[in-house]
C-alpha atoms as a PDB file:
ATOM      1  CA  UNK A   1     -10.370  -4.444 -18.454  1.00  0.00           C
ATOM      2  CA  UNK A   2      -8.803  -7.121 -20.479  1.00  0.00           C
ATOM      3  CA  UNK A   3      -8.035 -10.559 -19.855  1.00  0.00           C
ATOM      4  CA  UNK A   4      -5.490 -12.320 -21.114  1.00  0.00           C
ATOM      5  CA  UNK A   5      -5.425 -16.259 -21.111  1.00  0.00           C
ATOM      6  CA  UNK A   6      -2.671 -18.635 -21.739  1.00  0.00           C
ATOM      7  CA  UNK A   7      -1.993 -22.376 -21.589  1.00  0.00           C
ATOM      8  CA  UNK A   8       1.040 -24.933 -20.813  1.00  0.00           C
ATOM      9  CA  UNK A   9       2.223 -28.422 -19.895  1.00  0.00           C
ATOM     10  CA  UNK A  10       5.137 -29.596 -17.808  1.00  0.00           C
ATOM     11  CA  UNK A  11       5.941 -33.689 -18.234  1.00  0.00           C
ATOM     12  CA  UNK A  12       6.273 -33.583 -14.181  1.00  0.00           C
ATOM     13  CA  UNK A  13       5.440 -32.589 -10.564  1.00  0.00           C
ATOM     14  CA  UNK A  14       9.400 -31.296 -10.700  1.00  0.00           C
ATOM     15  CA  UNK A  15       9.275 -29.358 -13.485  1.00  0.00           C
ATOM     16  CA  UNK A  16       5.778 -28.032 -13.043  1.00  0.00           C
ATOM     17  CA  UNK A  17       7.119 -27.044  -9.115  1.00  0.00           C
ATOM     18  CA  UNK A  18       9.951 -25.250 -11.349  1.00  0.00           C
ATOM     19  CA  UNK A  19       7.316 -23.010 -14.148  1.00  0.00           C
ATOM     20  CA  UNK A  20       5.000 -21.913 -10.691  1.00  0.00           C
ATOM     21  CA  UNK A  21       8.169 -20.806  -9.324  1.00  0.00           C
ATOM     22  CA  UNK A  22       9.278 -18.737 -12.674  1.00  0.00           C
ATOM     23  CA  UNK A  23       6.289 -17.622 -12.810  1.00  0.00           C
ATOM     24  CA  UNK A  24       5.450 -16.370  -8.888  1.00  0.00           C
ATOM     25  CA  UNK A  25       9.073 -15.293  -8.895  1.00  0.00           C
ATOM     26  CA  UNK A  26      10.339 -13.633 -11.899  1.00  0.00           C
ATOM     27  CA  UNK A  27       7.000 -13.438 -14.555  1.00  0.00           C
ATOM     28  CA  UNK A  28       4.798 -11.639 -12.303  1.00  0.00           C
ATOM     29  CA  UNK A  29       7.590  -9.614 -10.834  1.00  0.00           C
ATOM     30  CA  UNK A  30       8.450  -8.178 -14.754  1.00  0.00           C
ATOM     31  CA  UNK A  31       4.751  -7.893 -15.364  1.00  0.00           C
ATOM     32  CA  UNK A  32       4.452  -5.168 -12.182  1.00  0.00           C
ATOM     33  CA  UNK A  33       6.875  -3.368 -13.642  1.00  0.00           C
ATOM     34  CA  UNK A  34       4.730  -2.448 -16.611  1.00  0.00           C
ATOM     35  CA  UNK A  35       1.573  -0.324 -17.742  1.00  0.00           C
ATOM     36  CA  UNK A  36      -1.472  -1.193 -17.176  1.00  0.00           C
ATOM     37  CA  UNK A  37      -0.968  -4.598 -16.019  1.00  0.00           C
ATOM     38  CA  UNK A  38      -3.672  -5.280 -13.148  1.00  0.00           C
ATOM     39  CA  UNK A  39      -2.686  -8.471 -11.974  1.00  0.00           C
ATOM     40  CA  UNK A  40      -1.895 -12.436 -12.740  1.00  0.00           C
ATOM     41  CA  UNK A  41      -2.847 -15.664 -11.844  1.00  0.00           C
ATOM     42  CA  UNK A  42      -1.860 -18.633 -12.324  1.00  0.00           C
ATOM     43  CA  UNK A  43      -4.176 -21.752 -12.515  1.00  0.00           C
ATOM     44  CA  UNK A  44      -3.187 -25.590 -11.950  1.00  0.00           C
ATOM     45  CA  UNK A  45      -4.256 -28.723 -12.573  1.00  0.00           C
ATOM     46  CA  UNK A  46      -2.841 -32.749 -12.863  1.00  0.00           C
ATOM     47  CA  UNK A  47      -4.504 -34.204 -16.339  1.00  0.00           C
ATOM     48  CA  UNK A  48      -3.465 -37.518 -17.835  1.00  0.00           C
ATOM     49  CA  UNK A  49      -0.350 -37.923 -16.504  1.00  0.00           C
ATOM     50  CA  UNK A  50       1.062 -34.519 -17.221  1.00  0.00           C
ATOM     51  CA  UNK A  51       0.362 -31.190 -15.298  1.00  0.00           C
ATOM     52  CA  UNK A  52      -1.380 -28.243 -17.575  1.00  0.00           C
ATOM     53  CA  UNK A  53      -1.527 -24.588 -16.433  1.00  0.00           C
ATOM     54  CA  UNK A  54      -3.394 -21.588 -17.626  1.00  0.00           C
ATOM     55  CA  UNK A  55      -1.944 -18.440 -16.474  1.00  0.00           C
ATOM     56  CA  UNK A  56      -4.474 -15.526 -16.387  1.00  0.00           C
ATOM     57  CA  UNK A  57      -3.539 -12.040 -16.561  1.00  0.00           C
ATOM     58  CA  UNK A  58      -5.502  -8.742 -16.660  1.00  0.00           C
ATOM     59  CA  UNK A  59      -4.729  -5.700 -18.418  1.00  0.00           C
ATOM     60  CA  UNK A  60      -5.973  -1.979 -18.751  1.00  0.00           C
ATOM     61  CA  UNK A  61      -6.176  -1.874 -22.099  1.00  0.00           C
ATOM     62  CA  UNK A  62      -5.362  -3.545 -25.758  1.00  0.00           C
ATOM     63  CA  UNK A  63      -2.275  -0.735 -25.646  1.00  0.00           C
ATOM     64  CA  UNK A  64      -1.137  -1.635 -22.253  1.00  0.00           C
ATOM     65  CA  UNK A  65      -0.750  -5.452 -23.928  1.00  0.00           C
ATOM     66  CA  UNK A  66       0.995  -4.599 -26.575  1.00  0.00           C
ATOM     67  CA  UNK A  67       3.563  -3.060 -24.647  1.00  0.00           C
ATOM     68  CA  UNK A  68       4.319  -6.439 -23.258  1.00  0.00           C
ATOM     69  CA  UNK A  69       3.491  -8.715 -26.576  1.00  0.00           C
ATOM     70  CA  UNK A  70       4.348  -6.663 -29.527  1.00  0.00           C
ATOM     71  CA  UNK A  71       1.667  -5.497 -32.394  1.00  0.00           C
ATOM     72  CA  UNK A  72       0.138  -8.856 -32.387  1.00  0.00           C
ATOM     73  CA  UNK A  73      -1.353  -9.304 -28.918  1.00  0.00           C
ATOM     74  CA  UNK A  74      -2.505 -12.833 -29.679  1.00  0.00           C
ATOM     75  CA  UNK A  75       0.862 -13.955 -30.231  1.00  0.00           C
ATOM     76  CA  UNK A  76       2.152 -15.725 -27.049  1.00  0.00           C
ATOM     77  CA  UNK A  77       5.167 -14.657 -24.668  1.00  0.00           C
ATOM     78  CA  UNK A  78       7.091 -17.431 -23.372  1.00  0.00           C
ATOM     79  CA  UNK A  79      10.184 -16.868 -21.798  1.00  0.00           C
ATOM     80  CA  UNK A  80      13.494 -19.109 -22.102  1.00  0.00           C
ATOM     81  CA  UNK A  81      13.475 -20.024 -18.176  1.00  0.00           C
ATOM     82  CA  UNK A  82       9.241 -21.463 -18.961  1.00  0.00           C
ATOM     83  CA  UNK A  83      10.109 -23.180 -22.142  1.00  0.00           C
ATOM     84  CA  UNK A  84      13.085 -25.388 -20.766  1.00  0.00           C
ATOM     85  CA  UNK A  85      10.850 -26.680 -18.164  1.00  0.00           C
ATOM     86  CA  UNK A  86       7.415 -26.849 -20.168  1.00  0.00           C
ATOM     87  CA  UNK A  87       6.852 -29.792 -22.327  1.00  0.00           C
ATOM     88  CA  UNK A  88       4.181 -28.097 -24.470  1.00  0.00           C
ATOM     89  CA  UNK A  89       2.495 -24.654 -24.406  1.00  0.00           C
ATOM     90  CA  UNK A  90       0.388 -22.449 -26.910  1.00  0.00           C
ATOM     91  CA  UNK A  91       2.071 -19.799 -29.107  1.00  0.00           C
ATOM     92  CA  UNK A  92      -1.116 -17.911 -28.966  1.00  0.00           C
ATOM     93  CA  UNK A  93      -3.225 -16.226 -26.336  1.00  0.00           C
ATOM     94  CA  UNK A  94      -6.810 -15.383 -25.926  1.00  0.00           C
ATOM     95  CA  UNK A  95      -8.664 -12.176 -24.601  1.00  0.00           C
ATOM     96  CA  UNK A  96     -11.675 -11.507 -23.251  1.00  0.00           C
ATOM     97  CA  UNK A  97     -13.134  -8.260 -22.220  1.00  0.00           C
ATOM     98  CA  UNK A  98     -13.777  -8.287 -18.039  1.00  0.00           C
ATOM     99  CA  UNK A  99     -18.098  -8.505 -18.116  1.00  0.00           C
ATOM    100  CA  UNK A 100     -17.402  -8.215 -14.115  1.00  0.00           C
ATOM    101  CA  UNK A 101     -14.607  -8.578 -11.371  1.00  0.00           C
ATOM    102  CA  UNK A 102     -15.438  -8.938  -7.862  1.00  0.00           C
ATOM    103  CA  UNK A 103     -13.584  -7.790  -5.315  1.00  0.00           C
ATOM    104  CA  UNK A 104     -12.701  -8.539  -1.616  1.00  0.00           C
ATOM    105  CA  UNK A 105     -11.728  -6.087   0.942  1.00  0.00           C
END
């Protein structure tokens, strides 16, 4: 298993309110829809004025990410609806292979 790791900023508690929404609502909804994809998350946290997010997600394989990125899975995905409320985000995106995974019944 792969995961995939992400960053971005929203200038304010409104707008961040607005990406976790896009991204409970309508990125992880598109996401189940595909290949391979074995979940998201998204993490959260206030930093110098400004809230920053890394979203998390975990794939199958490197062919099950490239169905969702392209040929160049380091490249970053970032949808219209994120970008008009993010204030800065990465246009690239790191993996690391899963060493372990627990998991809860």
């Amino acid at each position: 298993m792969i995961a995939r790791l992400w960053r971005g900023r929203a200038a304010d508690a409104a707008k961040a309110d607005a990406y976790v929404r896009h991204f409970t609502d309508t990125f992880t909804a598109e996401l189940e829809g595909l290949a391979g994809n074995r979940g998201a998350g998204l993490l959260r946290r206030e930093i110098d004025g400004h809230t920053e997010f890394v979203a998390l997600t975990l794939w199958q394989s490197r062919e099950a990410i490239e169905a969702f990125t392209g040929p160049d899975i380091s490249k970053s995905v970032v949808e219209p609806e994120a970008r008009a409320v993010l204030s800065a985000f990465d246009d690239f995106a790191t993996h690391y292979e899963v060493a372990f995974k627990s998991e809860q019944p």
